[in-house]
Protein backbone atom coordinates (compact mmCIF):
# COMPACT_ATOMS: atom_id res chain seq x y z
CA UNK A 1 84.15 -19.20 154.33
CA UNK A 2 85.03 -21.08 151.15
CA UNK A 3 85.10 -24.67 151.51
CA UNK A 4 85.97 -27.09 149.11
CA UNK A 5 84.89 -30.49 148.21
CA UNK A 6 80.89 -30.06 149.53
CA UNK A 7 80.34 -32.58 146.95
CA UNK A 8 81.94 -35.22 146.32
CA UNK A 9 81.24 -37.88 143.45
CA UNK A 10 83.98 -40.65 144.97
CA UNK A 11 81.29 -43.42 144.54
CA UNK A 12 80.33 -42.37 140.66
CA UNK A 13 83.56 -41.77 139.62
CA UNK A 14 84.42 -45.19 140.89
CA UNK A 15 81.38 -46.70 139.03
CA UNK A 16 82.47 -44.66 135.91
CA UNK A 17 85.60 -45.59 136.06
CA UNK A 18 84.29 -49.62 136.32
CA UNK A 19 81.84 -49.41 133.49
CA UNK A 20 82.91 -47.18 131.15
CA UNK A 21 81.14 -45.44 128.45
CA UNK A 22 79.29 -48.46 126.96
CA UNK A 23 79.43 -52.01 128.19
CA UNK A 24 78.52 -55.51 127.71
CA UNK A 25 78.89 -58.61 129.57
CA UNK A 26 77.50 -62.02 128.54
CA UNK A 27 74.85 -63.76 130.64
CA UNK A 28 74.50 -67.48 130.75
CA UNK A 29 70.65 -67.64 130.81
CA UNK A 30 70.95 -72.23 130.04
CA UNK A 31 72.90 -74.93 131.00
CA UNK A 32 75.61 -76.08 130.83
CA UNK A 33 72.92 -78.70 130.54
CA UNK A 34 75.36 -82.23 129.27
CA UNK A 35 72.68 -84.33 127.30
CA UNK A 36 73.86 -88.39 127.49
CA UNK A 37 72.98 -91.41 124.82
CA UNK A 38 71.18 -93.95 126.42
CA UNK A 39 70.15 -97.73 124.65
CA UNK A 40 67.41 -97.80 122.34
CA UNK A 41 65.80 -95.51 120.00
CA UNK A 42 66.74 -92.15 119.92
CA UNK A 43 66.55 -90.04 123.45
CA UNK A 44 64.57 -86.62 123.73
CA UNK A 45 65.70 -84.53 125.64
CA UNK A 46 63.61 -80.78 126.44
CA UNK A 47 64.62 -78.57 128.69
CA UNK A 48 63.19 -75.11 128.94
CA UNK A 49 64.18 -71.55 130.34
CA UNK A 50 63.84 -67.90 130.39
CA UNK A 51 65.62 -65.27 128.63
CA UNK A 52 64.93 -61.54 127.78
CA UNK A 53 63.50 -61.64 124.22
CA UNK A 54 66.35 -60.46 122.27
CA UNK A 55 69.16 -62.84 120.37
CA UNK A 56 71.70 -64.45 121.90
CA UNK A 57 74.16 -67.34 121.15
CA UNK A 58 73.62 -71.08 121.62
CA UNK A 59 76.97 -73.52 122.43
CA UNK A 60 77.63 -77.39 121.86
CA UNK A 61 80.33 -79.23 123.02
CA UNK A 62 81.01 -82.57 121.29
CA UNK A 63 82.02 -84.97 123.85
CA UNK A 64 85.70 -84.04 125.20
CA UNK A 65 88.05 -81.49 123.78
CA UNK A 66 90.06 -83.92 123.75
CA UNK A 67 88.25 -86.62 121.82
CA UNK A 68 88.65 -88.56 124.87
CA UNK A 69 87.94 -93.00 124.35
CA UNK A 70 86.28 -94.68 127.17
CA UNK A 71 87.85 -98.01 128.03
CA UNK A 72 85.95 -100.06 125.24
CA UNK A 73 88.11 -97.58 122.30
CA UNK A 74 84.83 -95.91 121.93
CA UNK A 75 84.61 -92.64 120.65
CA UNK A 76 82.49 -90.06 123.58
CA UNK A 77 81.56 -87.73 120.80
CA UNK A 78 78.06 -87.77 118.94
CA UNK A 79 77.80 -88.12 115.68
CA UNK A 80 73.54 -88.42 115.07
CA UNK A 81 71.94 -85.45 116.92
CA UNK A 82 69.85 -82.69 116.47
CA UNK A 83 69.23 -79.40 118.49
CA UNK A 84 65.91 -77.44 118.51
CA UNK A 85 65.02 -74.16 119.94
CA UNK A 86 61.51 -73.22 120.35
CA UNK A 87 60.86 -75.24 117.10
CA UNK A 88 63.46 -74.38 114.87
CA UNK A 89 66.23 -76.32 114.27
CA UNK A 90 69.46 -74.78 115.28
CA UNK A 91 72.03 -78.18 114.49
CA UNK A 92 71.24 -81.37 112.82
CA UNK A 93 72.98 -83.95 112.03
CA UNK A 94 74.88 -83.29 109.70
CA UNK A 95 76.66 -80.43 111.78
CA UNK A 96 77.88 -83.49 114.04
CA UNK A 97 80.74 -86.00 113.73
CA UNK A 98 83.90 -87.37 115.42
CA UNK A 99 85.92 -84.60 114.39
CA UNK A 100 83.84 -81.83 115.42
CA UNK A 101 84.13 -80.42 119.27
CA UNK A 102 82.19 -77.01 119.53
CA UNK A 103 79.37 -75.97 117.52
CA UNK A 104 78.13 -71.57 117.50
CA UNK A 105 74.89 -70.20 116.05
CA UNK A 106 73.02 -67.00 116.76
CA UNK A 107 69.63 -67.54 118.11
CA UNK A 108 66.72 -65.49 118.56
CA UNK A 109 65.77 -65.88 122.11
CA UNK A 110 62.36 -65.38 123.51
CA UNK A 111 60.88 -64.74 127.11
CA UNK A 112 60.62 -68.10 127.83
CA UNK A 113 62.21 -70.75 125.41
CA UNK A 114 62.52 -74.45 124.73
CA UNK A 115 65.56 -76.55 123.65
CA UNK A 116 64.79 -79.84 122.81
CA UNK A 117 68.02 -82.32 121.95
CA UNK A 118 67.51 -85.90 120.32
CA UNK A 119 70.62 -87.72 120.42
CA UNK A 120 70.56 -90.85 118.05
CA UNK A 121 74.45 -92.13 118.53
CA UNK A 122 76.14 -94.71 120.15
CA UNK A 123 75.24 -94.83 124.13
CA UNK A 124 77.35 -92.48 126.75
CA UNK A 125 78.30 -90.45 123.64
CA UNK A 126 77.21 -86.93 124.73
CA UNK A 127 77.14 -83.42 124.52
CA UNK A 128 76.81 -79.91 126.70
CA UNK A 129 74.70 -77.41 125.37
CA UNK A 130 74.24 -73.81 126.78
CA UNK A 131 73.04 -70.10 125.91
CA UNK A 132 74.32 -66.83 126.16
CA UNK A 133 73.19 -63.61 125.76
CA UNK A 134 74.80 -59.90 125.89
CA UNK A 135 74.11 -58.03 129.33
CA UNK A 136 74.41 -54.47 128.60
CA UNK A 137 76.08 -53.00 131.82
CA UNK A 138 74.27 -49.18 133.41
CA UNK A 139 76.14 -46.58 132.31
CA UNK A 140 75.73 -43.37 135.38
CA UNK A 141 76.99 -40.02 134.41
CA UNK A 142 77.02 -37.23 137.39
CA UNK A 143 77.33 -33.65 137.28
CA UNK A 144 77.52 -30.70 139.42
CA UNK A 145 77.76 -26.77 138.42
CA UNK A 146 80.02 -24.97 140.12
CA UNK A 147 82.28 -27.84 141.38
CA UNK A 148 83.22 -25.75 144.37
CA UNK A 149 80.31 -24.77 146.56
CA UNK A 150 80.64 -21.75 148.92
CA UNK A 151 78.86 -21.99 152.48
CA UNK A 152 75.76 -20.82 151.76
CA UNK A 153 75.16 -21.05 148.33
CA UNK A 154 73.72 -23.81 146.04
CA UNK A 155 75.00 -26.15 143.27
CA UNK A 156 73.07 -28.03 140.42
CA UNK A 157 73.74 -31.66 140.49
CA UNK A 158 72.80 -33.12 137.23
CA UNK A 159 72.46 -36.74 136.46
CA UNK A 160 71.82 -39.87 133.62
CA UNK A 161 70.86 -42.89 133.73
CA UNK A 162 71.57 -45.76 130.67
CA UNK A 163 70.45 -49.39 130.70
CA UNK A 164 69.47 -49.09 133.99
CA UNK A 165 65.97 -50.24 135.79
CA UNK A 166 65.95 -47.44 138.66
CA UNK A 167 68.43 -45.02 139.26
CA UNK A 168 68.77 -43.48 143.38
CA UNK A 169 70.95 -40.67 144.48
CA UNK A 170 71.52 -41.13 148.27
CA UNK A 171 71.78 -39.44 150.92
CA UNK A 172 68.53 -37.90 150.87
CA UNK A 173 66.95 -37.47 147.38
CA UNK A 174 65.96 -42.03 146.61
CA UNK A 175 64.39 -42.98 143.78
CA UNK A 176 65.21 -40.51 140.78
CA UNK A 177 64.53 -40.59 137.19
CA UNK A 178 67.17 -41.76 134.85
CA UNK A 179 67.67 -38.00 133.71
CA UNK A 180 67.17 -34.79 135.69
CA UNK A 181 69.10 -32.08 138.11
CA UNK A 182 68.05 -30.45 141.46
CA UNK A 183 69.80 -27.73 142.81
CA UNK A 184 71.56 -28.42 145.94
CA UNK A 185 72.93 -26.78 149.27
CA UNK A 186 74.80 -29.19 151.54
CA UNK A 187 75.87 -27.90 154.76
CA UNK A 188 79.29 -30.19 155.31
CA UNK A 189 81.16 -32.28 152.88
CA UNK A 190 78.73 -34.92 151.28
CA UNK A 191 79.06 -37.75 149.17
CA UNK A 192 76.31 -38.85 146.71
């Protein structure tokens, strides 16, 4: 008796269909960490955090985007600052004025990474610093030869794997490498 659909891919084609053939995402691996001017000499700030070793992109907000005044008529954006990380400087102060909201470089990132921020400007100026770096998404591709199984007889289900840390076929086979093929028999209608 022929019966069709002993394998059916529903939940790949569904993940397929969500990721695509190559994807990225960005992960927010600091902050937003908002750094305020207190009195007195300059304040240090150092914050630390992990990230996969890779590059990524560091942010800085200037005050408001709006260039907001507190009460006083003072400006809320910094003007004297500088922005380290793990040693090297990323901004200084001459990237920073009244005029200037949002500040962009590349970084390189490593496993585990310190930002240090000195802010040297008039107190409860401030600004909001944070890191990003690309996620790349798994990418699953799923096969099986013939697509129509007889009772009886046998398919090959063939897999990969991309970006992935494990890859598991389920019911019944687990933990799989991220490439291979097995040659399969189900006896009803089976979803993997």
């Amino acid at each position: 008796m022929k019966t069709r659909g002993k394998v059916l891919f529903l939940f790949f084609l569904c993940l397929l269909a969500w990721a695509g053939n190559s994807l990225a995402s960005e992960l927010e691996v600091f902050g937003p960490q908002q750094y305020v001017r207190i009195d007195g000499e300059p304040n240090v700030y150092t914050n630390t955090f992990s990230a996969r070793p890779d590059v990524g992109r560091i942010f800085v907000h200037n005050g408001n985007e709006s260039g907001e005044r507190r009460v006083t008529n003072e400006d809320l954006r910094v003007s004297s600052a500088e922005v380290l990380l793990n040693g090297e400087v990323i901004f200084t102060s001459s990237d920073f004025n009244q005029n200037i909201y949002e500040l962009e470089s590349p970084v390189v990132l490593l496993e585990n990474n310190t930002i240090t921020v000195t802010l040297g400007s008039k107190p409860a100026t401030f600004l909001t610093v944070w890191v990003l770096q690309e996620s790349t998404l798994p990418v699953v591709s799923l096969n099986v030869t013939p697509n129509s199984v007889l009772q009886g007889t046998s398919s090959t289900l063939s897999w990969t794997c991309e970006n992935a840390d494990s890859c598991s076929i389920e019911p019944g086979f687990g933990i799989v490498s991220p490439e291979g093929s097995i040659s399969i028999s189900p006896s009803e209608t089976t979803i993997y």
